[in-house]
PDB file of N, CA and C in Angstrom:
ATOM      1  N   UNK A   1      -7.210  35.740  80.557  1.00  0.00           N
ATOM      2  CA  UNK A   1      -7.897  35.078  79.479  1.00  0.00           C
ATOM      3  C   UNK A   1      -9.074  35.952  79.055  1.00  0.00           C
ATOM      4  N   UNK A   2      -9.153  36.296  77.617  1.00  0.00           N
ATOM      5  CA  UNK A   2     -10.096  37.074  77.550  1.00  0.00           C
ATOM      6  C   UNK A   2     -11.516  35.519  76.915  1.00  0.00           C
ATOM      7  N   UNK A   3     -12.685  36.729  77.792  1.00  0.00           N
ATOM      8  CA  UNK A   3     -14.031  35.653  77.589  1.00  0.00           C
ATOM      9  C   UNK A   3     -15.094  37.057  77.106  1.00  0.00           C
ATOM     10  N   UNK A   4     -16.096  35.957  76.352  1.00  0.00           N
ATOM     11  CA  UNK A   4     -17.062  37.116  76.109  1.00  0.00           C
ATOM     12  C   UNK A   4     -18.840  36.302  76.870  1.00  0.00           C
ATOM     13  N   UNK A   5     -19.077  37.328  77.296  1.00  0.00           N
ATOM     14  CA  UNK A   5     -20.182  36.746  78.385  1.00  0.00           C
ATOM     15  C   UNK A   5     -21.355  38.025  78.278  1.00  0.00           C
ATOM     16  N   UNK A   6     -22.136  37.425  77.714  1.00  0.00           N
ATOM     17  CA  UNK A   6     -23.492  38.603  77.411  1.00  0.00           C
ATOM     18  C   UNK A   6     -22.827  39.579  76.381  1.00  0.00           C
ATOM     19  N   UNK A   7     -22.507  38.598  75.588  1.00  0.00           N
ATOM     20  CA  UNK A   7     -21.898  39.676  73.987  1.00  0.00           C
ATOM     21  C   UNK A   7     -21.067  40.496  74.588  1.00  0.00           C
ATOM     22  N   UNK A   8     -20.463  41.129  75.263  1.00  0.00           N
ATOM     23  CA  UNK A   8     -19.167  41.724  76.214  1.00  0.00           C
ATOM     24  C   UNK A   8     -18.136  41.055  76.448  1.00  0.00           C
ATOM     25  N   UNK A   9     -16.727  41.491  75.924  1.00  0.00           N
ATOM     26  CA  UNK A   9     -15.529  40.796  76.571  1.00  0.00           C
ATOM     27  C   UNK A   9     -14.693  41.142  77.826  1.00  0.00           C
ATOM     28  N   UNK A  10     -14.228  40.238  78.225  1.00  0.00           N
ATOM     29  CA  UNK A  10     -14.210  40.514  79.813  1.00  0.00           C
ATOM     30  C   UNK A  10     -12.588  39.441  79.720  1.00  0.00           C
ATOM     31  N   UNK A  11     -11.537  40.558  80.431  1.00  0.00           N
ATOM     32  CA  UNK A  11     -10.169  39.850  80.710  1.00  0.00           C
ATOM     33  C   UNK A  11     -10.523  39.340  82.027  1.00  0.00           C
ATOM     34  N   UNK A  12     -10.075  37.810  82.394  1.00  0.00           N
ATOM     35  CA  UNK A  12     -10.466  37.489  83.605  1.00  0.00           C
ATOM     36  C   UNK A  12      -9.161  36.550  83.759  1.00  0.00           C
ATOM     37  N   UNK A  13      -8.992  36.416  85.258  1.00  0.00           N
ATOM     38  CA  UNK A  13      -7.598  35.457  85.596  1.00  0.00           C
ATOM     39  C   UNK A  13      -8.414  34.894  86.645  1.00  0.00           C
ATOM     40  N   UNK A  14      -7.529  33.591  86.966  1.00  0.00           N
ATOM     41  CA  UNK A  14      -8.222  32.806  88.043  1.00  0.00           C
ATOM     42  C   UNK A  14      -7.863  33.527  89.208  1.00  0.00           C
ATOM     43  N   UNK A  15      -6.694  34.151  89.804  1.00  0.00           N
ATOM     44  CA  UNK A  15      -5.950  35.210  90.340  1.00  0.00           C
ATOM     45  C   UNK A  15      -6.886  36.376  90.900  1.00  0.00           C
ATOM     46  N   UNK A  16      -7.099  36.972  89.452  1.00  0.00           N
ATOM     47  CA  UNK A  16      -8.342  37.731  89.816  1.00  0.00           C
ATOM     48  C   UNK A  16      -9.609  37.342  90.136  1.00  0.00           C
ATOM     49  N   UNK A  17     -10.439  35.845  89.976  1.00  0.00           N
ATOM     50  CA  UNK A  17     -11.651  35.754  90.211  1.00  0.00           C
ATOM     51  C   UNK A  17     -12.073  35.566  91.779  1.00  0.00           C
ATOM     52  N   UNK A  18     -10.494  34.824  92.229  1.00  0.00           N
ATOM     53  CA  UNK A  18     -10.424  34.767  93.846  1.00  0.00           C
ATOM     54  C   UNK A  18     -10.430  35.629  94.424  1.00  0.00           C
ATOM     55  N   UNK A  19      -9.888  36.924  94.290  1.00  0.00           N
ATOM     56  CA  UNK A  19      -9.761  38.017  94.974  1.00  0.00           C
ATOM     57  C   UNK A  19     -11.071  38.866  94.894  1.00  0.00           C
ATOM     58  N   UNK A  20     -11.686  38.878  93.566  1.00  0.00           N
ATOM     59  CA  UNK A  20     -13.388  39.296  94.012  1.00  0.00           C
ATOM     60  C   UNK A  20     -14.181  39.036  94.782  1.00  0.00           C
ATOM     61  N   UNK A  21     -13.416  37.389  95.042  1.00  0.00           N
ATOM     62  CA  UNK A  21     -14.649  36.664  95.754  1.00  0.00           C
ATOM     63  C   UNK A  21     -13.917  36.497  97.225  1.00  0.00           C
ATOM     64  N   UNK A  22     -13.101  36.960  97.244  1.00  0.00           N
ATOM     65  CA  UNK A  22     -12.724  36.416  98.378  1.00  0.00           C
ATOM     66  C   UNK A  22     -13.314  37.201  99.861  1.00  0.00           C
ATOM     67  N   UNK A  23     -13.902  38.230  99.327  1.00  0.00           N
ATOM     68  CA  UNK A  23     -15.290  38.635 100.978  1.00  0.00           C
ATOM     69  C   UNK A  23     -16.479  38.512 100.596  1.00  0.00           C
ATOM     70  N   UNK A  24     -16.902  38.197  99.882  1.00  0.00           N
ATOM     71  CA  UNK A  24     -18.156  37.682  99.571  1.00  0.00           C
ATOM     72  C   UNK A  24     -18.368  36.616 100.586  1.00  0.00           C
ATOM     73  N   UNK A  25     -19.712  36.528 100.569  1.00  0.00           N
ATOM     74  CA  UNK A  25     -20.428  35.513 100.997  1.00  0.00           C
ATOM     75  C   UNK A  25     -21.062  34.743 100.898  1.00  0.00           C
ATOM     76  N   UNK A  26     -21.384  33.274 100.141  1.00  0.00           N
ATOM     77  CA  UNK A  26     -21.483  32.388  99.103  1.00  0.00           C
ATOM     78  C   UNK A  26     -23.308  32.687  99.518  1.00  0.00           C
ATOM     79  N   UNK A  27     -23.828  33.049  98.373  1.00  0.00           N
ATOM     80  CA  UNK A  27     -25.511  32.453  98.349  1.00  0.00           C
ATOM     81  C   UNK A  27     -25.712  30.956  98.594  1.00  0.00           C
ATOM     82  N   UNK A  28     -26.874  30.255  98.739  1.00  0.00           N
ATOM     83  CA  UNK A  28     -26.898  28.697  99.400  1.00  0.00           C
ATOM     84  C   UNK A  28     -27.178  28.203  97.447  1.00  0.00           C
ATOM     85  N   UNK A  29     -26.464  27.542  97.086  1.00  0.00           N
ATOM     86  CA  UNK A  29     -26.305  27.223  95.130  1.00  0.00           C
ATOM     87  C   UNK A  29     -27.752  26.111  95.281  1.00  0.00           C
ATOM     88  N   UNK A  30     -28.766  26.383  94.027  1.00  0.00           N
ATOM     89  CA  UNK A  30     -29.612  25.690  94.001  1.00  0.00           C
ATOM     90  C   UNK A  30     -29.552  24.582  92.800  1.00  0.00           C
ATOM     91  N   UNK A  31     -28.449  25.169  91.787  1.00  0.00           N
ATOM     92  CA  UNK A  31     -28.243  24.754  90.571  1.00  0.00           C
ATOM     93  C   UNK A  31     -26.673  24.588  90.176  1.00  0.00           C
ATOM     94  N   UNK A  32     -25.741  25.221  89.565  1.00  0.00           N
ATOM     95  CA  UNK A  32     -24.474  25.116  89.023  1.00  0.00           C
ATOM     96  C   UNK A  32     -24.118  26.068  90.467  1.00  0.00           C
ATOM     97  N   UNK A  33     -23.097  25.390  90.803  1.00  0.00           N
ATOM     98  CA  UNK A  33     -21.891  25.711  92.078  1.00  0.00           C
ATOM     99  C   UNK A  33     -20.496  25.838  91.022  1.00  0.00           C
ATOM    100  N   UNK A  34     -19.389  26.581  91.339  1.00  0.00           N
ATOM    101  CA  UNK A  34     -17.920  26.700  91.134  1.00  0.00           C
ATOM    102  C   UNK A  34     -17.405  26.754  92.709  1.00  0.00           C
ATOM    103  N   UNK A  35     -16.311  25.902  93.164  1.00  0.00           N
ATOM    104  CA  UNK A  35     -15.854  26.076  93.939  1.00  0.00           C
ATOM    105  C   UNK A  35     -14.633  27.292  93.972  1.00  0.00           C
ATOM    106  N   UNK A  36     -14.153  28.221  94.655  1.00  0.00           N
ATOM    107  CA  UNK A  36     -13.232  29.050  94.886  1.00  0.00           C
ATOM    108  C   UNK A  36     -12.738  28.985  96.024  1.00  0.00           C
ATOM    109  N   UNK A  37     -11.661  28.960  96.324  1.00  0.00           N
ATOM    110  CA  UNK A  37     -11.452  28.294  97.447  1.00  0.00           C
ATOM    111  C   UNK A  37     -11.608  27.019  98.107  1.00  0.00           C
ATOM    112  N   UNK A  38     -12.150  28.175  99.417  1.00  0.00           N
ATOM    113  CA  UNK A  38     -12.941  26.560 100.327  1.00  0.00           C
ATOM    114  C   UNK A  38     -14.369  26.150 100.338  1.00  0.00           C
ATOM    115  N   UNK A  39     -14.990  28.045  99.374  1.00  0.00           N
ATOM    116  CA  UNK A  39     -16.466  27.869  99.333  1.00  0.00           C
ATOM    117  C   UNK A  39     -16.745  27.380  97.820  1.00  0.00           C
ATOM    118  N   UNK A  40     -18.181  27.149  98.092  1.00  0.00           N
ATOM    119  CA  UNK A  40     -18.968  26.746  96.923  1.00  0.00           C
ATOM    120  C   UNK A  40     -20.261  28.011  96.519  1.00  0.00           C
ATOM    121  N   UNK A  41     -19.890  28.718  95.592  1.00  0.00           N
ATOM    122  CA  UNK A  41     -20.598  29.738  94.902  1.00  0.00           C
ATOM    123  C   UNK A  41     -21.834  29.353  93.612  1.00  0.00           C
ATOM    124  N   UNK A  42     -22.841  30.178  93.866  1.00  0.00           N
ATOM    125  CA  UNK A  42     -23.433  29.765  92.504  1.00  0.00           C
ATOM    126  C   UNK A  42     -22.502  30.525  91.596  1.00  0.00           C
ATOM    127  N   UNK A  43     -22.931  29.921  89.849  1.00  0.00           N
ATOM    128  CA  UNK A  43     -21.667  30.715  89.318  1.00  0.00           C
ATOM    129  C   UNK A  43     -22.770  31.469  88.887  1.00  0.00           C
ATOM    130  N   UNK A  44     -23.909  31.895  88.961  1.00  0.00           N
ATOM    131  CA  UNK A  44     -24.634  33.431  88.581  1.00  0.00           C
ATOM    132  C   UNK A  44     -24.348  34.682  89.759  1.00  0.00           C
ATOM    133  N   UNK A  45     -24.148  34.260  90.765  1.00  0.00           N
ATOM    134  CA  UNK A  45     -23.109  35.507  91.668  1.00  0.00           C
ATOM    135  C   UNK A  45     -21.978  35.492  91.385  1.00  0.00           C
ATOM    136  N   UNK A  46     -21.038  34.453  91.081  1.00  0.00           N
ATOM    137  CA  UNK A  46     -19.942  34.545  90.731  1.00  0.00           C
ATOM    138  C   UNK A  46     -20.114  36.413  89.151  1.00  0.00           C
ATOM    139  N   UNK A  47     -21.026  35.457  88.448  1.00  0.00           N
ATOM    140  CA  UNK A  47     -21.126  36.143  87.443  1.00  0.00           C
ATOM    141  C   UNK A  47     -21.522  37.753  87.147  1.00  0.00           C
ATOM    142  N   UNK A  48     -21.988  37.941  88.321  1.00  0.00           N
ATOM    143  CA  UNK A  48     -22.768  39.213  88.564  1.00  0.00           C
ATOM    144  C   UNK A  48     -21.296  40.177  89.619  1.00  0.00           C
ATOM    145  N   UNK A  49     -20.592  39.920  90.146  1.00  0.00           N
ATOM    146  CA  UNK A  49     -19.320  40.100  90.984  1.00  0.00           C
ATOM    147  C   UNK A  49     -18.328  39.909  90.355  1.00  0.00           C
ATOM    148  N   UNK A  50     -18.121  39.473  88.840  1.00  0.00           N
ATOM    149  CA  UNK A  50     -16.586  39.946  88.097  1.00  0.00           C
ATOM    150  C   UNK A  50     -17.360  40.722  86.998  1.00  0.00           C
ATOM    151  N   UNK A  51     -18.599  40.564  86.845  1.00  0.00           N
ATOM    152  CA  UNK A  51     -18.618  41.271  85.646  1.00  0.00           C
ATOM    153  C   UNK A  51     -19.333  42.869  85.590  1.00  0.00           C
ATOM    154  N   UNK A  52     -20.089  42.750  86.779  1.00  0.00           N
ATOM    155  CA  UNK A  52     -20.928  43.673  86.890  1.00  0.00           C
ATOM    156  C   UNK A  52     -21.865  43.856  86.475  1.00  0.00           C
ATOM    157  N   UNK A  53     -22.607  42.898  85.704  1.00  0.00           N
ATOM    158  CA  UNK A  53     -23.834  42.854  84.825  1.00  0.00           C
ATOM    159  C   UNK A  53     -24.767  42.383  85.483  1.00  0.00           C
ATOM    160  N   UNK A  54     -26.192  42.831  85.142  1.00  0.00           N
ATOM    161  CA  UNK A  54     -26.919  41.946  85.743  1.00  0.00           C
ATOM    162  C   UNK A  54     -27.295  40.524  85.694  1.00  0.00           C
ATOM    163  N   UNK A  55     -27.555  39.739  86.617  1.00  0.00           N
ATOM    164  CA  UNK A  55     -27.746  38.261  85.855  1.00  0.00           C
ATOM    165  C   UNK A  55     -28.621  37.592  84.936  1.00  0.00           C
ATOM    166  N   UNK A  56     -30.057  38.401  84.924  1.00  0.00           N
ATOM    167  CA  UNK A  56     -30.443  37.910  84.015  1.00  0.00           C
ATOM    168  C   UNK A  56     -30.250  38.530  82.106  1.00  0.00           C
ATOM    169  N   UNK A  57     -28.719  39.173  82.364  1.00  0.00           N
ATOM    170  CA  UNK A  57     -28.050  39.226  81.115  1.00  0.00           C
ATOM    171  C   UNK A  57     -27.304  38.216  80.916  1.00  0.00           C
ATOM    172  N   UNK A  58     -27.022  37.292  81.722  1.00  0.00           N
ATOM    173  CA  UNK A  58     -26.344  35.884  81.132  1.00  0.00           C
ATOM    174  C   UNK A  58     -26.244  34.755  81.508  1.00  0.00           C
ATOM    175  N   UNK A  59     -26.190  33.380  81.015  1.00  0.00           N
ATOM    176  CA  UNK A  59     -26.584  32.170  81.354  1.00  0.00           C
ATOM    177  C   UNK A  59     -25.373  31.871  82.231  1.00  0.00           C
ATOM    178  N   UNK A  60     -25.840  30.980  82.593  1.00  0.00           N
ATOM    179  CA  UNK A  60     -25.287  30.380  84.144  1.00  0.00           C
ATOM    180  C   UNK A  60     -24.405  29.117  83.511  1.00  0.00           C
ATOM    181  N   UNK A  61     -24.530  28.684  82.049  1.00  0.00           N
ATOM    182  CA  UNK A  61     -23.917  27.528  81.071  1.00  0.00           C
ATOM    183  C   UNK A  61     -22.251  28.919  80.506  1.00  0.00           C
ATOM    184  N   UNK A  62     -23.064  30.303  80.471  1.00  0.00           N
ATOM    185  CA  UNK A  62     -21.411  30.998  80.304  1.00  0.00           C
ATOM    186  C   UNK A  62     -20.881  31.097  81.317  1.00  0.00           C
ATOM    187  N   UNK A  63     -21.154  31.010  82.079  1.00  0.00           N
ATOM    188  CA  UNK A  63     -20.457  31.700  82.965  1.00  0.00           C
ATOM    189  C   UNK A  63     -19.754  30.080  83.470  1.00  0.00           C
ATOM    190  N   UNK A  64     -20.037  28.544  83.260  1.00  0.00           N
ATOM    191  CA  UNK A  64     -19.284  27.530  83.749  1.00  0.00           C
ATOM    192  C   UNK A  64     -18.523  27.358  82.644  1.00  0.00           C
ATOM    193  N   UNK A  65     -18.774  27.881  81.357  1.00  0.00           N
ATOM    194  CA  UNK A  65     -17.811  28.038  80.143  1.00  0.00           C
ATOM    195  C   UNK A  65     -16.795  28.577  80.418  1.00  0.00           C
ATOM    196  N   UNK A  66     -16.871  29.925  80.741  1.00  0.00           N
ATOM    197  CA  UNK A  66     -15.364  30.607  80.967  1.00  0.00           C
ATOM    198  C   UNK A  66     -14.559  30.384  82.665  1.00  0.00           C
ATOM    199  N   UNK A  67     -15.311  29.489  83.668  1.00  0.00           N
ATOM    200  CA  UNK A  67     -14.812  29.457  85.043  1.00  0.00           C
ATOM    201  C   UNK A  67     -14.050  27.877  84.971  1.00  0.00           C
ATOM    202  N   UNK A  68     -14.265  26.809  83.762  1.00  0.00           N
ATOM    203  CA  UNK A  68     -13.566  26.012  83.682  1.00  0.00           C
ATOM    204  C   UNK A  68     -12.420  26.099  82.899  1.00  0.00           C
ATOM    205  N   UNK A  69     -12.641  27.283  81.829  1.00  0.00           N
ATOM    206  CA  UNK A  69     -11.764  27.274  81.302  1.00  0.00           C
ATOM    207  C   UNK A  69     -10.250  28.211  82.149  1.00  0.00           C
ATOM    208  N   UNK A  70     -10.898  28.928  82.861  1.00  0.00           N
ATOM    209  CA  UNK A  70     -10.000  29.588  84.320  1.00  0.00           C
ATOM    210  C   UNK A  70      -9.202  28.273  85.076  1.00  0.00           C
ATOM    211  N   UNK A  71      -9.860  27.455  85.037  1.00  0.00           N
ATOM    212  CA  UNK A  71      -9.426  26.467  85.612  1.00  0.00           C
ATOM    213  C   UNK A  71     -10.313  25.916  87.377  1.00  0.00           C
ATOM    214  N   UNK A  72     -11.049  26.220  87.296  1.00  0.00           N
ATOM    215  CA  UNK A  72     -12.507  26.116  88.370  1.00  0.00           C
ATOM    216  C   UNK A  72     -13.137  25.086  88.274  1.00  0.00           C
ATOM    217  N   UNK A  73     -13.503  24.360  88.983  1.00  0.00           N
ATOM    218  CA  UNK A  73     -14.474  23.215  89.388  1.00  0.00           C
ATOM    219  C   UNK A  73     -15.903  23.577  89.475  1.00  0.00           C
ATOM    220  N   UNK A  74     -16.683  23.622  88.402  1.00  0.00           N
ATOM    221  CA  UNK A  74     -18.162  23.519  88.396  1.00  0.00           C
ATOM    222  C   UNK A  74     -18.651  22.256  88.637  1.00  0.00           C
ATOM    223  N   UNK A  75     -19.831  22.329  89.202  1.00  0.00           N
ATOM    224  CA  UNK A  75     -20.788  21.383  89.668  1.00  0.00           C
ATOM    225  C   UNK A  75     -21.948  21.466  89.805  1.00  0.00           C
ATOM    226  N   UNK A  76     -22.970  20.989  89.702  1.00  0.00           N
ATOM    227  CA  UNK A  76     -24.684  20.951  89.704  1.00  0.00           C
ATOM    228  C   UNK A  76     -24.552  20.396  90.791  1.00  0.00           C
ATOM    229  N   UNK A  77     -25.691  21.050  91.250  1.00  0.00           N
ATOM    230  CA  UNK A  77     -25.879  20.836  92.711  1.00  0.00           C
ATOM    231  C   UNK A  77     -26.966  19.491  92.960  1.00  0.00           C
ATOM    232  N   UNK A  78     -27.131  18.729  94.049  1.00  0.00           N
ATOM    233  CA  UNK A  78     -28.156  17.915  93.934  1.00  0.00           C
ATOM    234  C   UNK A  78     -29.366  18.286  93.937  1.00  0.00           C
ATOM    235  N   UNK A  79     -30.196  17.868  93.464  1.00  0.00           N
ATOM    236  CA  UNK A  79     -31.734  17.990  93.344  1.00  0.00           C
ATOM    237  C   UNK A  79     -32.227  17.093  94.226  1.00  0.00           C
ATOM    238  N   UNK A  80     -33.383  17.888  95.203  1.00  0.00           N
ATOM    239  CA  UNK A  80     -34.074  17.059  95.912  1.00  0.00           C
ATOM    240  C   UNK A  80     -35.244  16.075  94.919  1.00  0.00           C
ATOM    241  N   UNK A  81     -35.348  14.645  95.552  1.00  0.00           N
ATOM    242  CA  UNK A  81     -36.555  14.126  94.632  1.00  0.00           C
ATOM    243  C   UNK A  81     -37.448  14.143  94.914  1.00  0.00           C
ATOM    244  N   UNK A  82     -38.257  14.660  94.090  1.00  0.00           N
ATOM    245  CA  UNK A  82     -40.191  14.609  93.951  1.00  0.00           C
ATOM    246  C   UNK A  82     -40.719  13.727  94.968  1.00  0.00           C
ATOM    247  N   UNK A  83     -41.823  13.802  95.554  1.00  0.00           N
ATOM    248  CA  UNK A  83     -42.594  12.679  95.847  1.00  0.00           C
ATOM    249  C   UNK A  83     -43.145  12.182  94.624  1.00  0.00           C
ATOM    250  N   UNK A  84     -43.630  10.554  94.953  1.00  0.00           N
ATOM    251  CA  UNK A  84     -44.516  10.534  94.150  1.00  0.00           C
ATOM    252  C   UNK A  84     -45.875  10.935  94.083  1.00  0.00           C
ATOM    253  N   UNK A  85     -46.732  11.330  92.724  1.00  0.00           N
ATOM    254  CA  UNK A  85     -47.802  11.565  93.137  1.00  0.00           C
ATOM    255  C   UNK A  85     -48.991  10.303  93.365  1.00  0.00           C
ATOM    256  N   UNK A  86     -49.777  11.005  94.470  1.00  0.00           N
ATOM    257  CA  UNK A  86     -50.499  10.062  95.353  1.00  0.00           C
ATOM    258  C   UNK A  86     -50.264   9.134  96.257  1.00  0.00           C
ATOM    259  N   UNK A  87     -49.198   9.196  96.373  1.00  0.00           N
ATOM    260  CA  UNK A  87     -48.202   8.810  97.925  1.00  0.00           C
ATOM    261  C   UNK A  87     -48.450   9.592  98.793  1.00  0.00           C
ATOM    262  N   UNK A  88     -49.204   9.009  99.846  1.00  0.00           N
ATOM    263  CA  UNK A  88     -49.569  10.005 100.985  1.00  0.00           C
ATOM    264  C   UNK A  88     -48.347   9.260 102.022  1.00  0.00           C
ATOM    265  N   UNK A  89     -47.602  10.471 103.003  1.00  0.00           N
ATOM    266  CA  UNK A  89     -46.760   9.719 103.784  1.00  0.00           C
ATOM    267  C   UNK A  89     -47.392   9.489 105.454  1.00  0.00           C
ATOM    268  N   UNK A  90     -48.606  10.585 105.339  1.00  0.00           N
ATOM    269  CA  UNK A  90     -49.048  10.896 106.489  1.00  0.00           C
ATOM    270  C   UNK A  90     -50.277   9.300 107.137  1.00  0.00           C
ATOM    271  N   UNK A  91     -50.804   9.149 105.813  1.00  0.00           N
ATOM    272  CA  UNK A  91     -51.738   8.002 106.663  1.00  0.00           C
ATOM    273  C   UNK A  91     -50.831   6.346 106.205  1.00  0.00           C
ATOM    274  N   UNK A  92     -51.077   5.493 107.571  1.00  0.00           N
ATOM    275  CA  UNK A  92     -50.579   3.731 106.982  1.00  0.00           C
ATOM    276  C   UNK A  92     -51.930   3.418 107.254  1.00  0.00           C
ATOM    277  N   UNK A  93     -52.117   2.151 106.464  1.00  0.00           N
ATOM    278  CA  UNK A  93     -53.636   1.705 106.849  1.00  0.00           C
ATOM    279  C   UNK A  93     -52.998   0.126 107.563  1.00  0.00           C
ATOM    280  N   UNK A  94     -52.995  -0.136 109.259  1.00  0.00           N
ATOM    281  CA  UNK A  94     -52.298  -1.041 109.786  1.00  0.00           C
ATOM    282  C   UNK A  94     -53.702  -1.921 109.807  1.00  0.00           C
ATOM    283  N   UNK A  95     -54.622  -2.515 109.510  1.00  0.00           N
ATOM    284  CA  UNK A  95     -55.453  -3.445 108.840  1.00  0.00           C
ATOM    285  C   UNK A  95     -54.231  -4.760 108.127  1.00  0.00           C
ATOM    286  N   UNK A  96     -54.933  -5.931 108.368  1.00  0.00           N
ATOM    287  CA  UNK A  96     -53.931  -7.287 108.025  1.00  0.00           C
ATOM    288  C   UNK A  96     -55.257  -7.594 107.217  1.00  0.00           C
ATOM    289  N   UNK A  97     -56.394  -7.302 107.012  1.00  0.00           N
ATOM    290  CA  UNK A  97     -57.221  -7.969 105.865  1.00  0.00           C
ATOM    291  C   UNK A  97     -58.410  -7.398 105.600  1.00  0.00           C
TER     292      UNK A  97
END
């Protein structure tokens, strides 16, 4: 399937995206994951390992553009939640009045 990713076109197969990745070693995904396999990849290494570009030549929204259209399972990863602010967790005030 040809894709164009950082104004560059790039023939890519799902065939081929496994076999790039397949000794790699998944970074820990903080944001958009593609699964390959059995692992879960960010798809900006994905992106930087078929294409050869650097990553901050292209968004991490192309690169789940052309890995679904491969036929790949993207996913956002969970986000931890905020505290609130001025929630202290460290002091209780055990006082009844």
């Amino acid at each position: 399937m040809r894709c164009v990713i950082a104004r560059y076109p790039f023939d890519l197969s799902k065939a081929g995206v496994e076999m790039s990745m397949e000794n790699i070693r998944p970074e820990p995904v903080t944001r958009e994951g593609v699964v390959i396999g059995e692992r879960v990849y960010p798809v900006k290494q994905v992106g930087v390992v078929i294409t050869g570009q650097d990553p901050r030549d292209f968004t991490a929204a192309e690169m789940v553009r052309a890995l679904v259209r491969l036929g790949f399972t993207c996913r956002t990863a969970p986000q931890r939640p905020s505290p609130m602010p001025g929630l202290s967790y460290g002091s209780v005030d055990r006082s009844l009045g």
